[in-house]
C-alpha atoms as a PDB file:
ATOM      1  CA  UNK A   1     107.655 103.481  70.246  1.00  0.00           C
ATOM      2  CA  UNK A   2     104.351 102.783  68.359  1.00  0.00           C
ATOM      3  CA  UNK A   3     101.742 100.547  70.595  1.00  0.00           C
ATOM      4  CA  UNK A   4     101.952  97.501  67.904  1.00  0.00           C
ATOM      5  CA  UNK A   5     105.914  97.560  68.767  1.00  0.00           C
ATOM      6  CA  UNK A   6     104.883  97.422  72.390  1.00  0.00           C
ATOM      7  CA  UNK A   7     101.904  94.950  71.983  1.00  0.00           C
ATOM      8  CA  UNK A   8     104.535  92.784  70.289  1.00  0.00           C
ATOM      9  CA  UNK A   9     107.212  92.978  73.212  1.00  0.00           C
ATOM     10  CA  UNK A  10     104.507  92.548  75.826  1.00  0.00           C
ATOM     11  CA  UNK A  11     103.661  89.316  74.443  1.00  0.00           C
ATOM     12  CA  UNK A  12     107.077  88.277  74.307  1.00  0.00           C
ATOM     13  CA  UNK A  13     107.723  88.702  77.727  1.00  0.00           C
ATOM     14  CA  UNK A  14     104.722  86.366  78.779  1.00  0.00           C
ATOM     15  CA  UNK A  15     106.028  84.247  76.337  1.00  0.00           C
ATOM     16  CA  UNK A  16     109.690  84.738  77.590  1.00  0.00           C
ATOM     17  CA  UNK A  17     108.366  84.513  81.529  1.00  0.00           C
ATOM     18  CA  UNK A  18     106.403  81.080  80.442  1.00  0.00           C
ATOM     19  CA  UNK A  19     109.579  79.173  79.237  1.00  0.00           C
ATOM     20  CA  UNK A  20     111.426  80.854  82.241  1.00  0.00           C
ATOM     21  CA  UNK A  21     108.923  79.120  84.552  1.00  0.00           C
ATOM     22  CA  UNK A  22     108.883  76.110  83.001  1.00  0.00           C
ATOM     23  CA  UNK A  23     112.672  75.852  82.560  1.00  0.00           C
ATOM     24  CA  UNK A  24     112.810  76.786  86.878  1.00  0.00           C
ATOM     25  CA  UNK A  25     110.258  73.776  87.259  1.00  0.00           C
ATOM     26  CA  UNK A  26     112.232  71.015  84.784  1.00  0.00           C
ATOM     27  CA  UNK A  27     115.558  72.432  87.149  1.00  0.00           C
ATOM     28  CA  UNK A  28     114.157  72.226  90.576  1.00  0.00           C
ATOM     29  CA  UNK A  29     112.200  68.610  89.917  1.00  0.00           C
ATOM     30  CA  UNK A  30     116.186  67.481  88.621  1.00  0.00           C
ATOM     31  CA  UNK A  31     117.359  68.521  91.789  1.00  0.00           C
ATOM     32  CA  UNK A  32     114.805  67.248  93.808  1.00  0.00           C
ATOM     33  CA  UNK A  33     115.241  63.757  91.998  1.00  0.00           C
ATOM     34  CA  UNK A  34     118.689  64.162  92.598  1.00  0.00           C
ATOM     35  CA  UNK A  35     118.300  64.413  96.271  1.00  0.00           C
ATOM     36  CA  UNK A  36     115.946  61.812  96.548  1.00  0.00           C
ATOM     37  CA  UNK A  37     112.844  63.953  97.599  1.00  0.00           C
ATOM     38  CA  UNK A  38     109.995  65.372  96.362  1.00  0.00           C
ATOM     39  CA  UNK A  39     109.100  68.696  95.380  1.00  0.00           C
ATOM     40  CA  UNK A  40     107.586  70.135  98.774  1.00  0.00           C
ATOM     41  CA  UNK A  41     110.548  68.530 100.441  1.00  0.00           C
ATOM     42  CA  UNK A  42     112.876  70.813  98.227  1.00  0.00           C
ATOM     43  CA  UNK A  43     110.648  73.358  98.969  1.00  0.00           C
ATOM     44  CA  UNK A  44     110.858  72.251 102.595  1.00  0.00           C
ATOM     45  CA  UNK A  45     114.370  72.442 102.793  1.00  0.00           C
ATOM     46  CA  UNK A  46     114.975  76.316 100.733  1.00  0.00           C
ATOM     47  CA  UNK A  47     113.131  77.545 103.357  1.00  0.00           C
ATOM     48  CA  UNK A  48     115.363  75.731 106.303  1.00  0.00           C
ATOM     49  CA  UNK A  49     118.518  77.290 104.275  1.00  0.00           C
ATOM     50  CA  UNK A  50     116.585  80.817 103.866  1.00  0.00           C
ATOM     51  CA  UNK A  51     115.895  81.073 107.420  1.00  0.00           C
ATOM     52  CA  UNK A  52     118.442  78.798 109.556  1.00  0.00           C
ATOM     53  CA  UNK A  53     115.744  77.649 111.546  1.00  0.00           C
ATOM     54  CA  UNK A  54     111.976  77.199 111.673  1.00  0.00           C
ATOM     55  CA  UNK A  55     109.069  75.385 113.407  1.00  0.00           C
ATOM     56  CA  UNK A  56     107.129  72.935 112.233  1.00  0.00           C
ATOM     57  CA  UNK A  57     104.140  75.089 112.374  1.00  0.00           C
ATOM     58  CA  UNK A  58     106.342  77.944 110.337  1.00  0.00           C
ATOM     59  CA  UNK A  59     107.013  75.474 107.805  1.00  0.00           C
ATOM     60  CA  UNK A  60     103.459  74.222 107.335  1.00  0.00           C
ATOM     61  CA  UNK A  61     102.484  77.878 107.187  1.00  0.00           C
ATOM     62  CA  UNK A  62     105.147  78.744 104.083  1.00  0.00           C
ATOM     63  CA  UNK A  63     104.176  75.475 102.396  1.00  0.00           C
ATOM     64  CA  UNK A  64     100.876  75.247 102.824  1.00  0.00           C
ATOM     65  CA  UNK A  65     100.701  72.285 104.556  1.00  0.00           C
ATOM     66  CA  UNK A  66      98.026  70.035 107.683  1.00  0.00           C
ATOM     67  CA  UNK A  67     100.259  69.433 110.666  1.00  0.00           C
ATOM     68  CA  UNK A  68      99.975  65.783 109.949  1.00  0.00           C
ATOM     69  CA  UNK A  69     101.719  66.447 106.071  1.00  0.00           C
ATOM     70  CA  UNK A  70     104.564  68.345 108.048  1.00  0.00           C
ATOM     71  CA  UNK A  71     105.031  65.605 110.357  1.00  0.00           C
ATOM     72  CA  UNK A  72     105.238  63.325 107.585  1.00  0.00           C
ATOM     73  CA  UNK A  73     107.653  65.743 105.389  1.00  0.00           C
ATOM     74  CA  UNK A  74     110.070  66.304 108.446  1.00  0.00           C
ATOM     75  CA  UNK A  75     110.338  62.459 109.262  1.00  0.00           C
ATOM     76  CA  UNK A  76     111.018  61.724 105.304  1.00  0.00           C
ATOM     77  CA  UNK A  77     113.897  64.280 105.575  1.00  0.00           C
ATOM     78  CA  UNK A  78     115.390  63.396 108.875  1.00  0.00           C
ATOM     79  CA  UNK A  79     114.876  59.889 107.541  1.00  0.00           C
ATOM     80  CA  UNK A  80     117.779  60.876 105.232  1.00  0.00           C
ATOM     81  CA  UNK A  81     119.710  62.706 107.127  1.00  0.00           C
ATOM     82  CA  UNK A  82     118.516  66.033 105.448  1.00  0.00           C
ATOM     83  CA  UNK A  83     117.451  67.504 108.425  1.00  0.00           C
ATOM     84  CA  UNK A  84     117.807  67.797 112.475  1.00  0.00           C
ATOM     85  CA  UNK A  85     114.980  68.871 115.428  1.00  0.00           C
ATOM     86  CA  UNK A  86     115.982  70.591 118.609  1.00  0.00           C
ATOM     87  CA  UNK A  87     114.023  71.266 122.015  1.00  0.00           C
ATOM     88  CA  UNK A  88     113.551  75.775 121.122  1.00  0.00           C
ATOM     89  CA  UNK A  89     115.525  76.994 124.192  1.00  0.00           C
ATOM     90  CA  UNK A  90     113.280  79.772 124.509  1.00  0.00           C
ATOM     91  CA  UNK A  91     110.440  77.519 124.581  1.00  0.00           C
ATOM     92  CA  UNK A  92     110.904  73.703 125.534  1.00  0.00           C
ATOM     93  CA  UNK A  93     107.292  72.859 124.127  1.00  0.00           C
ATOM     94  CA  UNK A  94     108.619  73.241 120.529  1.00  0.00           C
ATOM     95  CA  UNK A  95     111.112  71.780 118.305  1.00  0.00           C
ATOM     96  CA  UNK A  96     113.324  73.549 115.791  1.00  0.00           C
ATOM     97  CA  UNK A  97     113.957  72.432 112.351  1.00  0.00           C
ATOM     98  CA  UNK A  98     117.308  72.763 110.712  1.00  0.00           C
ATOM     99  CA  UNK A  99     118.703  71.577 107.393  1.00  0.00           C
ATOM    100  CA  UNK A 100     122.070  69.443 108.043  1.00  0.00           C
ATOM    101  CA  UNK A 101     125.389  70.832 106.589  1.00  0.00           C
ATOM    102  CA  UNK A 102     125.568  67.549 104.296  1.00  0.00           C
ATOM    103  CA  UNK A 103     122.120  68.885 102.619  1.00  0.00           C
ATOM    104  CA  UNK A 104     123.557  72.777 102.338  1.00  0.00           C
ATOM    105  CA  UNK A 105     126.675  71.472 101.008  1.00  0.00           C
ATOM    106  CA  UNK A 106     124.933  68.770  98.266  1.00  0.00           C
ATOM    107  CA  UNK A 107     122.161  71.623  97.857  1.00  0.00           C
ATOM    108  CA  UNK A 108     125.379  74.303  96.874  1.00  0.00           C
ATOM    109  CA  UNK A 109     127.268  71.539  94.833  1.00  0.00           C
ATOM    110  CA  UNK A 110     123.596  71.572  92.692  1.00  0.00           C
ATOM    111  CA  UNK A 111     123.007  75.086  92.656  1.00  0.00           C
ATOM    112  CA  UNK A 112     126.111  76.921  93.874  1.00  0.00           C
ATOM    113  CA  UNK A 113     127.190  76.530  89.741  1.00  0.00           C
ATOM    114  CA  UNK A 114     123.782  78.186  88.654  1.00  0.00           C
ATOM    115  CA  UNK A 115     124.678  80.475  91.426  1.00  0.00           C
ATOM    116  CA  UNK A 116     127.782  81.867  90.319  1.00  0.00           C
ATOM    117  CA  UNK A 117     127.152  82.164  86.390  1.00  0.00           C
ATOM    118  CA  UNK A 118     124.012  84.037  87.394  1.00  0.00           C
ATOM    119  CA  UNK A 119     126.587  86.619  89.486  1.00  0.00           C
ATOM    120  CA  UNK A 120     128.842  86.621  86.476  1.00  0.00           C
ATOM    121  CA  UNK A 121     125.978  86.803  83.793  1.00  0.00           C
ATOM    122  CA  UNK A 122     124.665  90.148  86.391  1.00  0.00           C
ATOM    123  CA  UNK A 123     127.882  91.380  85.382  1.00  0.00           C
ATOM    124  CA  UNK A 124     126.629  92.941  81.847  1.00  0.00           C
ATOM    125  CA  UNK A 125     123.938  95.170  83.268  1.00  0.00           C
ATOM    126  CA  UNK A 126     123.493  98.387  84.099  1.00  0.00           C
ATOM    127  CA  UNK A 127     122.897  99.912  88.152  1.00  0.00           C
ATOM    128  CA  UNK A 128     119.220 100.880  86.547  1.00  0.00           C
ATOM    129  CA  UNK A 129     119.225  97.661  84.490  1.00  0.00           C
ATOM    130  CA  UNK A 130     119.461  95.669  87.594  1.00  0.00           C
ATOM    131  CA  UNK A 131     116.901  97.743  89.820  1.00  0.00           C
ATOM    132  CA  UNK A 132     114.389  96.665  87.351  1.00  0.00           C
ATOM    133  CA  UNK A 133     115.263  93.072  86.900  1.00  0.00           C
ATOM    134  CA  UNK A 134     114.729  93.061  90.586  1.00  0.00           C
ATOM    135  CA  UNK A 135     111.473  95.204  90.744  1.00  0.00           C
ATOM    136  CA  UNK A 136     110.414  93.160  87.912  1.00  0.00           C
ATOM    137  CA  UNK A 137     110.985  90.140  89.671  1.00  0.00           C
ATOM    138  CA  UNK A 138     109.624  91.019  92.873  1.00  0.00           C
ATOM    139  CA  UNK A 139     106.506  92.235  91.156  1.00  0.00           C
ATOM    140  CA  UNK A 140     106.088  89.119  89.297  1.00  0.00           C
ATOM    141  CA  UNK A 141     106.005  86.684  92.578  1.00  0.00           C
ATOM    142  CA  UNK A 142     103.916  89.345  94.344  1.00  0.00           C
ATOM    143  CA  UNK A 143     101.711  88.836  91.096  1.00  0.00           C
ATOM    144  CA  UNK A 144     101.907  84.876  91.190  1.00  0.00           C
ATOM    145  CA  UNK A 145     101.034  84.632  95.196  1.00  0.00           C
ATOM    146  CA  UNK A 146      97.852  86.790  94.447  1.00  0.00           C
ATOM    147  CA  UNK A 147      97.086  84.022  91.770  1.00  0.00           C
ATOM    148  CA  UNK A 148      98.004  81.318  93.863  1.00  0.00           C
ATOM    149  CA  UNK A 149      95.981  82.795  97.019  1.00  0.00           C
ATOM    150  CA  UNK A 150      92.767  83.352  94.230  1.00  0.00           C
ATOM    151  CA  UNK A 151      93.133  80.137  92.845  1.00  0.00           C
ATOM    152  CA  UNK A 152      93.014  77.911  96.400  1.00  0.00           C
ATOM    153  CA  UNK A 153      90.004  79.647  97.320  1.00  0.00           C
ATOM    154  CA  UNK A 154      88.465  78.699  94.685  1.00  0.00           C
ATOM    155  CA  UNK A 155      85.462  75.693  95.807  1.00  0.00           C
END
């Protein structure tokens, strides 16, 4: 393959990986809106589903967040019945988070069709196809939380 024919494709996968982004952005503020929350309380609540539980200081550390911002988050959420605290059994002196099965199950009727075409649009690739979509992928969010990381140290 000569290096203009692979100049050309590597500029239309940034371009390709731009509109991704942006299209994953336009869908997750639609759900959020849909839900009635804002963007770092969707982002507040993938995390609850991805782990089960978490603390509040576990949350604060994924999202970036003061104590007093997760405080406010977690009341917001509970405030809608999004959410539920629990004395830790292992520890009395903390509280557990946990999304609510009404969230998880309006959460899956949102993305649960997204979901399953993805599965069924998987279906047309190769075992080596998929292992680098995935490496890809995983690269590529290794690649934007180095960014990220640069860009809020920045004064």
């Amino acid at each position: 393959m000569s290096r203009e024919i692979l100049d050309e494709l590597r500029a239309e996968l940034g371009t390709a990986s731009r509109v991704y982004q942006v299209s994953v952005d336009a869908l997750d503020e639609a759900v959020a809106g849909h839900l009635g929350v804002n963007r770092t309380d969707l982002r507040c609540l993938d995390v609850l589903m991805q782990l089960g539980t978490a603390t509040p200081g576990v949350l604060g550390a994924r999202l970036g967040l003061t104590t007093g911002s997760v405080t406010a988050m977690l009341d917001r959420l509970a405030k809608l019945g999004y959410l539920t605290r629990a004395p830790d059994p292992g520890d009395r002196r903390k509280v557990l988070i946990s999304a609510t099965d009404e969230v998880k199950a309006k959460a899956w009727q949102l993305y649960g069709p997204i979901a399953e075409e993805g599965a069924r649009d998987a279906n047309v690739y190769t075992e080596a196809e998929l292992r680098l979509l995935i490496s890809f992928l995983r690269g590529a969010a290794e690649f934007q939380d180095r960014h990220r990381a640069r860009i809020q140290a920045l004064p």
